[in-house]
Protein backbone atom coordinates (compact mmCIF):
# COMPACT_ATOMS: atom_id res chain seq x y z
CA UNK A 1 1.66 35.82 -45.68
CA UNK A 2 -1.78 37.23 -45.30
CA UNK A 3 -3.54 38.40 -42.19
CA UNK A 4 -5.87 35.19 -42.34
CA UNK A 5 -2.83 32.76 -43.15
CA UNK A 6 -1.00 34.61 -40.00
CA UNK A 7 -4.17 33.73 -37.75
CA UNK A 8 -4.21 30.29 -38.65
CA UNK A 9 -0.62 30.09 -37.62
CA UNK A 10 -1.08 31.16 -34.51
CA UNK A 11 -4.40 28.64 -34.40
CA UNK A 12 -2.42 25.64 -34.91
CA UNK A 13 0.51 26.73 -32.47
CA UNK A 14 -2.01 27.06 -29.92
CA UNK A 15 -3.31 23.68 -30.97
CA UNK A 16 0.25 22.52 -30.50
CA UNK A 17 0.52 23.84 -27.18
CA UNK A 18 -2.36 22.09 -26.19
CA UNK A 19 -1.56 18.96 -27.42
CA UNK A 20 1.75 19.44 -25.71
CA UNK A 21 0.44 20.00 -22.78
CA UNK A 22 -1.56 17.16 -22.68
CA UNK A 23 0.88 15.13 -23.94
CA UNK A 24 3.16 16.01 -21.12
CA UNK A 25 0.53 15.35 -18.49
CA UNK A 26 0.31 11.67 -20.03
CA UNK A 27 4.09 11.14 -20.01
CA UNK A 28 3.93 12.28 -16.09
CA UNK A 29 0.89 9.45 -15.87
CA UNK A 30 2.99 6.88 -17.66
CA UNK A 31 6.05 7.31 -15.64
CA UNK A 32 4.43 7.24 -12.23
CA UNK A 33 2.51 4.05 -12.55
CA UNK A 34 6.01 1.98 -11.84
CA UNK A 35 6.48 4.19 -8.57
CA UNK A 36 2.91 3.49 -7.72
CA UNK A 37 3.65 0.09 -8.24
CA UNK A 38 6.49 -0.15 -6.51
CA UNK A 39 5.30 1.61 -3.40
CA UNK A 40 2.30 -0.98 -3.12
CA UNK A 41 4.66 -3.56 -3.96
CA UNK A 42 6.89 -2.37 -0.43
CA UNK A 43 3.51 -2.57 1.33
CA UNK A 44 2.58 -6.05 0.44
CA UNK A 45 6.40 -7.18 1.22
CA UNK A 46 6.06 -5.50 4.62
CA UNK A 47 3.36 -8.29 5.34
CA UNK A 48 5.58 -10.55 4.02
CA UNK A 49 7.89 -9.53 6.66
CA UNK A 50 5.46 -9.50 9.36
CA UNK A 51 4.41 -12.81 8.75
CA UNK A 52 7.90 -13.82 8.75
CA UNK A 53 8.67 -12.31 11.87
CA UNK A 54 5.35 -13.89 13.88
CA UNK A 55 6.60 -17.33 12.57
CA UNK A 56 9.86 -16.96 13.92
CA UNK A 57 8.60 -15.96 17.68
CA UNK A 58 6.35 -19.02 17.77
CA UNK A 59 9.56 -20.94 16.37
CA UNK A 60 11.43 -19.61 19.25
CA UNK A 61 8.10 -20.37 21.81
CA UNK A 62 8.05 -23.86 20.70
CA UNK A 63 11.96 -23.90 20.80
CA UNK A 64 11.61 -22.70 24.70
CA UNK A 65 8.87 -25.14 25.18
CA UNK A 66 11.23 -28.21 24.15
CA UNK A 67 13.95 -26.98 26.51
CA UNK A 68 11.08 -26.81 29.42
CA UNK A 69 10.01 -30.14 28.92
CA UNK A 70 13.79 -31.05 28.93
CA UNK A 71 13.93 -29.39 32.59
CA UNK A 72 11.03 -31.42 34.05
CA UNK A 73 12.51 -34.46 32.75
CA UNK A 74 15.48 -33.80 34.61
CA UNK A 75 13.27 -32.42 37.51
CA UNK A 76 11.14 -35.53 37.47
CA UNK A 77 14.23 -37.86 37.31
CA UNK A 78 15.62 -35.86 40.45
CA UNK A 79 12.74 -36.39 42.55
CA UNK A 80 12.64 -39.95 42.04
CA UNK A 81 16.59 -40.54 42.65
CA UNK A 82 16.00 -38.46 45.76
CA UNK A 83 12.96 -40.48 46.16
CA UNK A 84 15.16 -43.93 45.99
CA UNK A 85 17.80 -42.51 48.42
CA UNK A 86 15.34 -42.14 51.09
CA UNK A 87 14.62 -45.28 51.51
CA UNK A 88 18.74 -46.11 51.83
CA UNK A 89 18.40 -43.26 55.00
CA UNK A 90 20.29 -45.03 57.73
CA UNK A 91 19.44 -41.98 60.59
CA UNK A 92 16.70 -40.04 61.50
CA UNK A 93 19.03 -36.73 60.51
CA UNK A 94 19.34 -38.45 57.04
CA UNK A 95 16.00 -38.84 56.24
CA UNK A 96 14.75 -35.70 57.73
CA UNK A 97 17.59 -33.87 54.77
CA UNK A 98 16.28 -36.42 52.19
CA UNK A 99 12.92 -35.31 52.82
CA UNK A 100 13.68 -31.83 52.69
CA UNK A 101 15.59 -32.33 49.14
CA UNK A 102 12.87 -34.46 47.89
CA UNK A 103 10.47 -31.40 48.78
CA UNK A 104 12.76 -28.96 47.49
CA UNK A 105 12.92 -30.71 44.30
CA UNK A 106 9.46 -30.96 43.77
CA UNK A 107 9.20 -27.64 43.94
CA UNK A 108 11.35 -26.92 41.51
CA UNK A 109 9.68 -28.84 39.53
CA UNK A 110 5.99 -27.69 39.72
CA UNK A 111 7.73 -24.52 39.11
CA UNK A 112 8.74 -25.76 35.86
CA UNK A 113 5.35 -27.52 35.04
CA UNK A 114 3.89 -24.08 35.73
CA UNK A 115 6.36 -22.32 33.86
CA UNK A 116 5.15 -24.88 30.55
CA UNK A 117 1.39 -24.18 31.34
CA UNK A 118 2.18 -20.41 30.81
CA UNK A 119 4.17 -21.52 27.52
CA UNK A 120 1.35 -23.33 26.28
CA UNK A 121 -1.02 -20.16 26.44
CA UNK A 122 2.45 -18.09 25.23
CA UNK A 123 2.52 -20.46 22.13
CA UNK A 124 -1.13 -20.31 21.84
CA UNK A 125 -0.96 -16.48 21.45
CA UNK A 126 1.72 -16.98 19.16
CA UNK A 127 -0.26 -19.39 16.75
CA UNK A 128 -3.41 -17.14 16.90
CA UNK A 129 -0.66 -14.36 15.63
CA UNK A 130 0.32 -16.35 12.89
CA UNK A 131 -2.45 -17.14 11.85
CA UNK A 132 -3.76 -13.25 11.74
CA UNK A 133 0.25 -12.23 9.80
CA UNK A 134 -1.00 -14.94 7.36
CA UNK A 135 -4.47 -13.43 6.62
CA UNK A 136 -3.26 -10.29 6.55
CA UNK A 137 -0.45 -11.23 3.76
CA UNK A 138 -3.02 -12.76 1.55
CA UNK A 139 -5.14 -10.08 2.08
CA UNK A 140 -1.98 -7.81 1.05
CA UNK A 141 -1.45 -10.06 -2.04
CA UNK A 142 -4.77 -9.68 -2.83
CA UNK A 143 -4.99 -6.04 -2.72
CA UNK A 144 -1.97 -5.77 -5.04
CA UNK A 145 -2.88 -7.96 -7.52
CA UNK A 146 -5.96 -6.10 -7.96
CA UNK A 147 -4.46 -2.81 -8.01
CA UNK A 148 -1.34 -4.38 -10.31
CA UNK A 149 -4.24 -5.44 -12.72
CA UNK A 150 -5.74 -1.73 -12.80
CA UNK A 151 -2.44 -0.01 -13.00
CA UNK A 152 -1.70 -2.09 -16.03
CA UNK A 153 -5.24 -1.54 -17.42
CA UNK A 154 -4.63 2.32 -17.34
CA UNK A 155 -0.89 2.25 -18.21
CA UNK A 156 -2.48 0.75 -21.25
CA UNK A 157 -5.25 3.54 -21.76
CA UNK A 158 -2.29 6.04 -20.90
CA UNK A 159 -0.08 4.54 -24.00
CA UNK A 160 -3.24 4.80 -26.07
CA UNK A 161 -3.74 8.10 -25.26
CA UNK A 162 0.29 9.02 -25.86
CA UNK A 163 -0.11 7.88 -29.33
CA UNK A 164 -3.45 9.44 -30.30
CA UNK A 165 -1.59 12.58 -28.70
CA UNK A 166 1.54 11.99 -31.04
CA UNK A 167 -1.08 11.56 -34.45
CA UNK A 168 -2.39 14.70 -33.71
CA UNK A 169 0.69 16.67 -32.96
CA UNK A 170 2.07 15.54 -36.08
CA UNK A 171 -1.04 16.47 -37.93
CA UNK A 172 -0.59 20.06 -36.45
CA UNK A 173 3.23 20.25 -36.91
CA UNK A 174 2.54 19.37 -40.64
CA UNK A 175 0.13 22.50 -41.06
CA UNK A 176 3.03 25.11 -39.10
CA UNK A 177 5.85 26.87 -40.85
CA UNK A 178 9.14 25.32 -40.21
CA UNK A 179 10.56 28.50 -39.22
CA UNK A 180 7.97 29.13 -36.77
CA UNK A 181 7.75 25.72 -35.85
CA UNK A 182 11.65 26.12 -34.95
CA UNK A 183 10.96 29.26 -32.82
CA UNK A 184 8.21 27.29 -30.99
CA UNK A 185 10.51 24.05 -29.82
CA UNK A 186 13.30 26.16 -28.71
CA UNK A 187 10.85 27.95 -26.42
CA UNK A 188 9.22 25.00 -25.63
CA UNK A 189 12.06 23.51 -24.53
CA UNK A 190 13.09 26.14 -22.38
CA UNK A 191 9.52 27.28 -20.62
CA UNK A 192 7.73 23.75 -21.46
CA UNK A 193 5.07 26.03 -23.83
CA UNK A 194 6.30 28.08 -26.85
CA UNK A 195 2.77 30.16 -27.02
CA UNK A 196 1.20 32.40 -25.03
CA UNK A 197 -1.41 34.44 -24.66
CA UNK A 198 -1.41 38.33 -23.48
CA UNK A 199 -4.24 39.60 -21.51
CA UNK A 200 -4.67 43.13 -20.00
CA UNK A 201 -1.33 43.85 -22.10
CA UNK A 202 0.50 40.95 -19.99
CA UNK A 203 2.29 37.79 -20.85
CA UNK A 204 0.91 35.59 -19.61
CA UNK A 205 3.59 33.37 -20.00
CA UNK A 206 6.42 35.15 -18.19
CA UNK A 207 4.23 38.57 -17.18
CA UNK A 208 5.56 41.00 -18.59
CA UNK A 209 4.03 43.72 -20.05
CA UNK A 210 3.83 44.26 -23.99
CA UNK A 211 5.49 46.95 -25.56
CA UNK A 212 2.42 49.62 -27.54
CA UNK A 213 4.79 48.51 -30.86
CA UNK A 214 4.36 44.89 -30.06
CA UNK A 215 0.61 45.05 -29.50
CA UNK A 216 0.31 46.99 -32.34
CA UNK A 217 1.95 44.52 -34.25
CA UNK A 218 -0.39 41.67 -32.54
CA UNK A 219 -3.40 43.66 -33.60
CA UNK A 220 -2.30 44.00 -37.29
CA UNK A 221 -2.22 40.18 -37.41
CA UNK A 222 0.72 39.89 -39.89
CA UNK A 223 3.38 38.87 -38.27
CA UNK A 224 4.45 36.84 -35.33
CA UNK A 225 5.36 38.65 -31.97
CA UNK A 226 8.13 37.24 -29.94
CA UNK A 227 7.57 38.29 -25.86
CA UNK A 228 10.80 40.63 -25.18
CA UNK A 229 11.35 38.72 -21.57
CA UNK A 230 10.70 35.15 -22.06
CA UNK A 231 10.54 34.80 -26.20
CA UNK A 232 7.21 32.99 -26.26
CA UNK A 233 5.18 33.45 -29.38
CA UNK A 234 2.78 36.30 -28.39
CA UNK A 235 -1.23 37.19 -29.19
CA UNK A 236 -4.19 38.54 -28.58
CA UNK A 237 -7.07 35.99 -28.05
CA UNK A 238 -9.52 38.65 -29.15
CA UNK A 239 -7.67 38.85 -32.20
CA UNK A 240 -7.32 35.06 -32.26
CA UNK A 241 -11.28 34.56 -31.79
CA UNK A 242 -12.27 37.42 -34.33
CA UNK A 243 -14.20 36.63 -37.45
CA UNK A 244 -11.83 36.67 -40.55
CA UNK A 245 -12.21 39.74 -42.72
């Protein structure tokens, strides 16, 4: 293999590492746009729930409100059977302690028709609660539907991008020695990047230094140089970017 044909090697690996690299930022865009969704989803359910829970508290203030009514309908019926008896009183005494019942029992009950006034302002809060859970779920819907819509939109762009990504790293695989090409995916696999670049006589993959032999060997541009430490494909980029001769 000539000097040229060993620099276009190492061209089209670092193509492939790009690619791969991009490709692998796509994949991470792909897979989070579920877990996105999924998060959002959790907040518009959490309206859900809070609208859920306001409904049942005014269920509960209306349920209270019944059993108040109930009270000063036994209250009222009191007061008038205590009401009837006084006018069966056969001694002063007697009628002086119906009296005192029948006052008694009327204040029990405008103790309960205060206690429903309150209620009424109680369930009035209540409703106005509601009403706010409810405009804050369809806001909440809202919200997600639109962001649902733009996370599909860009999972879509994202796919598009994955397979314009897989055409080209084809294209470059096609154009790399299957040797090599073996050399680069089981380093790949390992470091997620089977090139890399030294500078200032350091991997720059794993950072450690080059041996004199192996830059020697990088600057002769006729073989391929494996890094000692992390067995990345090795080079120079000043070789790399220097005019064929």
């Amino acid at each position: 293999m000539t000097r040229e044909d060993q620099r276009q090697q190492i061209f089209q690996l670092v193509a492939l590492r790009d690619v791969d690299a991009q490709r692998a930022q796509t994949a991470q865009l792909i897979e989070s746009v579920p877990r996105v969704l999924a998060a959002r989803r959790r907040d518009s359910q959490a309206a859900d729930a809070g609208f859920e829970a306001a409904r049942e508290k005014l269920l509960g203030f209306r349920t209270h409100l019944k059993s108040l009514e109930l009270d000063l309908a036994e209250a009222e019926e009191e007061v008038n059977k205590a009401n009837a008896n006084l006018m069966t009183a056969k001694t002063n005494q007697e009628y002086s302690l119906l009296v005192a019942e029948i006052t008694r029992k009327r204040e029990d009950k405008g103790k309960v028709e205060e206690t429903i006034i309150e209620q009424y302002d109680v369930i009035k809060q209540g409703e106005r609660l509601v009403e706010e859970a409810e405009g804050r779920v369809q806001e909440a819907q809202e919200e997600f539907k639109a962001f649902e819509d733009r996370a599909h939109n860009e999972m879509a762009e994202h796919q598009k991008e994955m397979t314009a990504h897989d055409e080209r790293r084809e294209q470059i695989r096609r154009a790399i020695d299957p040797e090599v090409l073996k050399m680069y995916d089981r380093t790949y696999k390992a470091h997620g990047e089977g090139v890399s670049p030294v500078v200032d006589n350091i991997c720059q993959g794993c950072f450690s230094s080059m041996t004199p032999n192996d830059r020697s060997r990088m600057i002769s541009g006729r073989e391929l140089v494996i890094c000692r430490s992390c067995q990345r494909i090795v080079y120079l980029p000043e070789v790399l970017q220097a005019s064929p001769t």
